[in-house]
Protein backbone atom coordinates (compact mmCIF):
# COMPACT_ATOMS: atom_id res chain seq x y z
CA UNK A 1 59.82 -139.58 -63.39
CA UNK A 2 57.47 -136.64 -62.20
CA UNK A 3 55.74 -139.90 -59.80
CA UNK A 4 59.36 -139.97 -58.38
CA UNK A 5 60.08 -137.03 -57.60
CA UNK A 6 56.46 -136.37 -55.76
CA UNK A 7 57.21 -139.37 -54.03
CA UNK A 8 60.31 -137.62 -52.91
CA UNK A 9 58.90 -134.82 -52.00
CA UNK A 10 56.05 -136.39 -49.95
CA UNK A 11 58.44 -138.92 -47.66
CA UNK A 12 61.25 -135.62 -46.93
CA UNK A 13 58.06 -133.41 -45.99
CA UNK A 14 56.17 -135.88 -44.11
CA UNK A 15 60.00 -136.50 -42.20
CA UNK A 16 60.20 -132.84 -41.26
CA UNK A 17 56.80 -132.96 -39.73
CA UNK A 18 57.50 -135.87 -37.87
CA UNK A 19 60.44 -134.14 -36.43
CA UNK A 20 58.69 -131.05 -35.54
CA UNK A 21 56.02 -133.21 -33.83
CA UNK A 22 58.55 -134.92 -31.62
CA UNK A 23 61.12 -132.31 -30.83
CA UNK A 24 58.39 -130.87 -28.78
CA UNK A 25 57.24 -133.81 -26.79
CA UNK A 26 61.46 -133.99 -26.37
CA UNK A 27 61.92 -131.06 -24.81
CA UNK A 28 58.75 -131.81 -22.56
CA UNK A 29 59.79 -134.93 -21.14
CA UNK A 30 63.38 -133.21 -20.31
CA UNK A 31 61.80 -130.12 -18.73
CA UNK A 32 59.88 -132.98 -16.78
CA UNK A 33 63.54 -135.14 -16.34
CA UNK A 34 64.94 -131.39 -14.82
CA UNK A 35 62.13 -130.81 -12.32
CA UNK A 36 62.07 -134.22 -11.14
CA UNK A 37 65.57 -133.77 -10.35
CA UNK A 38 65.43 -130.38 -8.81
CA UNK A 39 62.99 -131.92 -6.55
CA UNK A 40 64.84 -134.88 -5.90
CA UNK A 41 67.61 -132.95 -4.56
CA UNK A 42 65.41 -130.29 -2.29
CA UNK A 43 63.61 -133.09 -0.61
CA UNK A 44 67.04 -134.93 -0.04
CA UNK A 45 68.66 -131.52 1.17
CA UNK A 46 66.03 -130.97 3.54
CA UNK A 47 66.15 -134.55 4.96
CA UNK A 48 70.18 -134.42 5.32
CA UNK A 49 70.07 -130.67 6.82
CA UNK A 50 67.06 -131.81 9.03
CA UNK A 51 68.98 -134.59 10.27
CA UNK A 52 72.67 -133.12 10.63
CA UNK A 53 72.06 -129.38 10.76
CA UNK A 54 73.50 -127.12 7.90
CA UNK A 55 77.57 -127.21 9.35
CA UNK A 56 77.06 -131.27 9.26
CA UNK A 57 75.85 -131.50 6.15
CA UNK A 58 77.51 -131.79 2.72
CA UNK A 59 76.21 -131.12 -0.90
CA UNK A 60 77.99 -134.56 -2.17
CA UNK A 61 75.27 -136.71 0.45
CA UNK A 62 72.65 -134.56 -0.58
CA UNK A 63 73.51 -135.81 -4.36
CA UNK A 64 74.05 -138.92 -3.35
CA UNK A 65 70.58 -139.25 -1.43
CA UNK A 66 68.50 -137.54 -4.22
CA UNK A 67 70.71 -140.26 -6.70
CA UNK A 68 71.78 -138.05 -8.83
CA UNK A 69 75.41 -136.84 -10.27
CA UNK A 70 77.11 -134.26 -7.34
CA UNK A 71 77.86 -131.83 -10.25
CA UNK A 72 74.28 -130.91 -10.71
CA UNK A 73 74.19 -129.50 -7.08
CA UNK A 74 76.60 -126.33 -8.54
CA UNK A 75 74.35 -126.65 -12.05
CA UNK A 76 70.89 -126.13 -10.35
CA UNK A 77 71.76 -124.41 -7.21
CA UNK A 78 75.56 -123.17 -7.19
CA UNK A 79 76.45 -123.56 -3.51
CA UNK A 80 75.18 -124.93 -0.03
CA UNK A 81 73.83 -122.06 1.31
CA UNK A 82 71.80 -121.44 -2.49
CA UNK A 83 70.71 -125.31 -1.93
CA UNK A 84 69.67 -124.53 1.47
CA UNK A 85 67.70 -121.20 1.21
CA UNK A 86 65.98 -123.23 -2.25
CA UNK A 87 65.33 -126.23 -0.34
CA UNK A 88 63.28 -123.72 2.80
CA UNK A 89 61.60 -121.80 0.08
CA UNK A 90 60.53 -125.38 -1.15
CA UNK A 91 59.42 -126.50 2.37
CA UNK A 92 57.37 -123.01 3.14
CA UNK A 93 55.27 -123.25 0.08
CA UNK A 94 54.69 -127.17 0.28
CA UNK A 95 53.38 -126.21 3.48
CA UNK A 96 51.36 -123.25 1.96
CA UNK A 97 49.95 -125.60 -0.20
CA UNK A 98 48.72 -128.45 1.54
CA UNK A 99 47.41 -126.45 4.40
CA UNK A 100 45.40 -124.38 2.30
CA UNK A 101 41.70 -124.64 2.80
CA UNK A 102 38.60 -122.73 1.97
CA UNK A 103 35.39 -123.65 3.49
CA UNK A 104 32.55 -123.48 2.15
CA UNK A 105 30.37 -120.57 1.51
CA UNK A 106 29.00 -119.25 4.55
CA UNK A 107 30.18 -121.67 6.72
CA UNK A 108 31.94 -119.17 8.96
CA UNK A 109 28.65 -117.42 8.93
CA UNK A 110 28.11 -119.56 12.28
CA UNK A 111 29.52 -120.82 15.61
CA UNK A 112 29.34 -124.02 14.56
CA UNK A 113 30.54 -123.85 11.10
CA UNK A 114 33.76 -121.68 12.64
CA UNK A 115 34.15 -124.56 14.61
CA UNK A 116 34.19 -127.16 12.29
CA UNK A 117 36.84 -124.96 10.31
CA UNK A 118 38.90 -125.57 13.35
CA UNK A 119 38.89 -128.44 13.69
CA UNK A 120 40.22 -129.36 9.87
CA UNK A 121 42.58 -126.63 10.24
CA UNK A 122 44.52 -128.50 13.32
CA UNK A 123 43.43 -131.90 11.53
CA UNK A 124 45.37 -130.60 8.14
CA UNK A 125 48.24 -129.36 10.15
CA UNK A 126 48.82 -132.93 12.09
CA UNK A 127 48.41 -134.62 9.02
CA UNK A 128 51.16 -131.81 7.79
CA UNK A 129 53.33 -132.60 10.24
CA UNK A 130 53.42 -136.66 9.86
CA UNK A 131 54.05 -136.47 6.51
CA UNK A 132 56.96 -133.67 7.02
CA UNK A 133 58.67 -134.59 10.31
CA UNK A 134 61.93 -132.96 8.79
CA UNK A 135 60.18 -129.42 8.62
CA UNK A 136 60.58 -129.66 12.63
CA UNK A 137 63.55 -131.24 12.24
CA UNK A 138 64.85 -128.23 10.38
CA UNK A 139 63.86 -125.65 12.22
CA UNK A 140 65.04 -126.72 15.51
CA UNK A 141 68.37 -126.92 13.58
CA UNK A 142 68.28 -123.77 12.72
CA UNK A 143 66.41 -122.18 16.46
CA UNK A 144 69.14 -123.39 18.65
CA UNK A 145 71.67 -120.72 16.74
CA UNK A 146 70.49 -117.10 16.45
CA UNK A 147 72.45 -117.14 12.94
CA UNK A 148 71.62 -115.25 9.32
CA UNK A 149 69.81 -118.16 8.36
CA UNK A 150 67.64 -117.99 11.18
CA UNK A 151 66.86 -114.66 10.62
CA UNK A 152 66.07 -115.12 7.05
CA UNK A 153 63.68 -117.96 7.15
CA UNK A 154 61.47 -115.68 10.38
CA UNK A 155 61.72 -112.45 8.19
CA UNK A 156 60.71 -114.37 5.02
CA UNK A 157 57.86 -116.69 5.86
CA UNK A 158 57.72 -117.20 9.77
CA UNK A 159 57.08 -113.68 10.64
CA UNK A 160 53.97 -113.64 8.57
CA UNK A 161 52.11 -117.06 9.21
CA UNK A 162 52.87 -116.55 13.00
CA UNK A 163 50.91 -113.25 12.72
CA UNK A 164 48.23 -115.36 10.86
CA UNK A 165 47.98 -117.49 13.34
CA UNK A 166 47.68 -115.63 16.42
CA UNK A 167 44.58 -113.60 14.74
CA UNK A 168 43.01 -117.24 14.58
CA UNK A 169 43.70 -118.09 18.04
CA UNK A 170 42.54 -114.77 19.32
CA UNK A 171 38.92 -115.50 17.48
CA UNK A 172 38.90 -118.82 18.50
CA UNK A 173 39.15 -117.05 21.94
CA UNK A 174 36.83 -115.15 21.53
CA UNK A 175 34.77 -117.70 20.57
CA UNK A 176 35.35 -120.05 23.45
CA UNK A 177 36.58 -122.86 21.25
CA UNK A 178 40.22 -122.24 22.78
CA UNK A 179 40.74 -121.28 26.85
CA UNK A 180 40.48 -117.54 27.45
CA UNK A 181 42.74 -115.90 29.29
CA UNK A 182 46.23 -117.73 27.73
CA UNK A 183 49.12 -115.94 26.32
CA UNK A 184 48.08 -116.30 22.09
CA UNK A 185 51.81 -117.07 21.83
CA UNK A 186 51.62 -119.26 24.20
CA UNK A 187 48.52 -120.99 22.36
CA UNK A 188 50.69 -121.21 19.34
CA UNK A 189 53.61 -122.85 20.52
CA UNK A 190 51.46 -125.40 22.70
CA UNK A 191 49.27 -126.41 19.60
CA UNK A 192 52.42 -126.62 17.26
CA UNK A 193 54.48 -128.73 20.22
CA UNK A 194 51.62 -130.90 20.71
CA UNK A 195 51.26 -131.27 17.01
CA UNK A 196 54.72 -131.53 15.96
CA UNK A 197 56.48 -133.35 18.18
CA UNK A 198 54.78 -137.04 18.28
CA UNK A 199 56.63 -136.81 14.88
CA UNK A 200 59.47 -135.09 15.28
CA UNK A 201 60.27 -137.84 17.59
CA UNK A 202 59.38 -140.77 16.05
CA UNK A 203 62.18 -143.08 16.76
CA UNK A 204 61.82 -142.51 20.40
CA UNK A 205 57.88 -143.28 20.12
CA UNK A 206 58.56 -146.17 17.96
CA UNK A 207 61.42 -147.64 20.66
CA UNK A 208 59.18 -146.71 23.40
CA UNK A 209 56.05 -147.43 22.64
CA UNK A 210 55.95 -150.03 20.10
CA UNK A 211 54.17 -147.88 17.91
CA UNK A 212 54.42 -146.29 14.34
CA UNK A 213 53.20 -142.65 14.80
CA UNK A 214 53.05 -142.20 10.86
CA UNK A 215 50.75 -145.12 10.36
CA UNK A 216 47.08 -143.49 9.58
CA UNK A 217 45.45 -145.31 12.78
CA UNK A 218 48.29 -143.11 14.92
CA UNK A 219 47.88 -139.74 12.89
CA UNK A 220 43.95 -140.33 13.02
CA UNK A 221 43.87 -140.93 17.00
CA UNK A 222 46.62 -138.24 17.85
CA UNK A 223 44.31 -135.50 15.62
CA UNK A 224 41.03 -136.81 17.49
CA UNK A 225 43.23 -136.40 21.24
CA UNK A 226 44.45 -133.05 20.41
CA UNK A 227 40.94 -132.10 19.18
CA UNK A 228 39.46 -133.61 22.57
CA UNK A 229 41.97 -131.55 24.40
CA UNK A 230 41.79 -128.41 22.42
CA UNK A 231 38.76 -127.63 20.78
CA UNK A 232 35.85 -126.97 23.10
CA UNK A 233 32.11 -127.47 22.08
């Protein structure tokens, strides 16, 4: 009887554990399940609001293009313009992210090692740009209507990396690698154009040309012509 009752005791004990061990792993997978799905939907609100500006778009495409249920829209986000400013914050810091890059130390310590950091900056930022043609996409949404949202997404993130930037292209100035004498925000916006817009445009290049500019034989020759045409030795 007392063999029993240990027996018992073992197999209800040994359940309890097992439950502990899994409700864990449970809860992991759906905190995994939710950020998939929170993704899902920013990448497919930035395509549809890319593609049919923020009046032309609706929250029940952006569900349907992310495949998931049109309620969650309201549960993760509450409203378009929530969704929108979410799915921009989402862009801004992908884009933080992937063009994030610290040479090596010292290598700035010379002419040609500030060169070479050039040159994979602009490299990094084409690259940027073929694999996010709808960052573009957005924006020029947005810059044809001086509107709140405009004004939001330049005092919250533009503002800042534009100021970034034209420090760079004053040193690279200075240095010779860029021609002296242009307008730095002039620079800017003829490096981003150049950059952006083989991509931005991509139908047109592909019905015109023949040619898919997101192939890695098109991003690796339009990266080596804009470094021919920018970047001097």
């Amino acid at each position: 009887m007392k063999t029993k009752t240990t027996s018992k005791t073992v197999k209800k004990a040994a359940a309890r554990t097992s439950v502990k061990a899994v409700a864990p792993e449970r809860a992991s997978t759906r905190t995994r399940q939710k950020e998939a799905t929170r993704a899902a939907i920013l990448q497919a609100a930035l395509q549809v609001f890319a593609e049919h500006g923020y009046a032309g778009s609706s929250t029940r495409d952006i569900a349907a293009l992310a495949g998931a249920h049109h309620a969650l829209i309201k549960y993760y986000f509450q409203n378009k313009e929530a969704l929108w400013r979410e799915a921009v914050t989402y862009l801004f810091q992908r884009q933080a992210e992937e063009l994030s890059f610290v040479p090596e130390p010292g290598a700035l310590s010379t002419a040609k090692g500030r060169r070479q950091h050039a040159r994979e900056l602009l490299r990094r930022y084409v690259v940027y740009c073929a694999r996010h043609p709808e960052h573009a996409r957005l924006m020029v949404q947005e810059s044809v209507r001086d509107n709140d949202r405009l004004r939001w997404v330049v005092d919250t993130f533009i503002r800042y990396t534009a100021q970034g930037a034209a420090s760079l292209v004053e040193l690279l100035q200075k240095e010779k690698m860029l021609p002296a004498g242009v307008s730095p925000v002039a620079m800017i916006y003829i490096i981003v154009g150049a950059s952006q817009q083989f991509y931005t445009l991509a139908p047109e290049v592909r019905r015109v040309w023949k040619i898919d500019p997101t192939s890695d034989a098109a991003i690796e020759a339009h990266v080596d012509a804009l470094l021919a045409v920018l970047i001097r030795d």
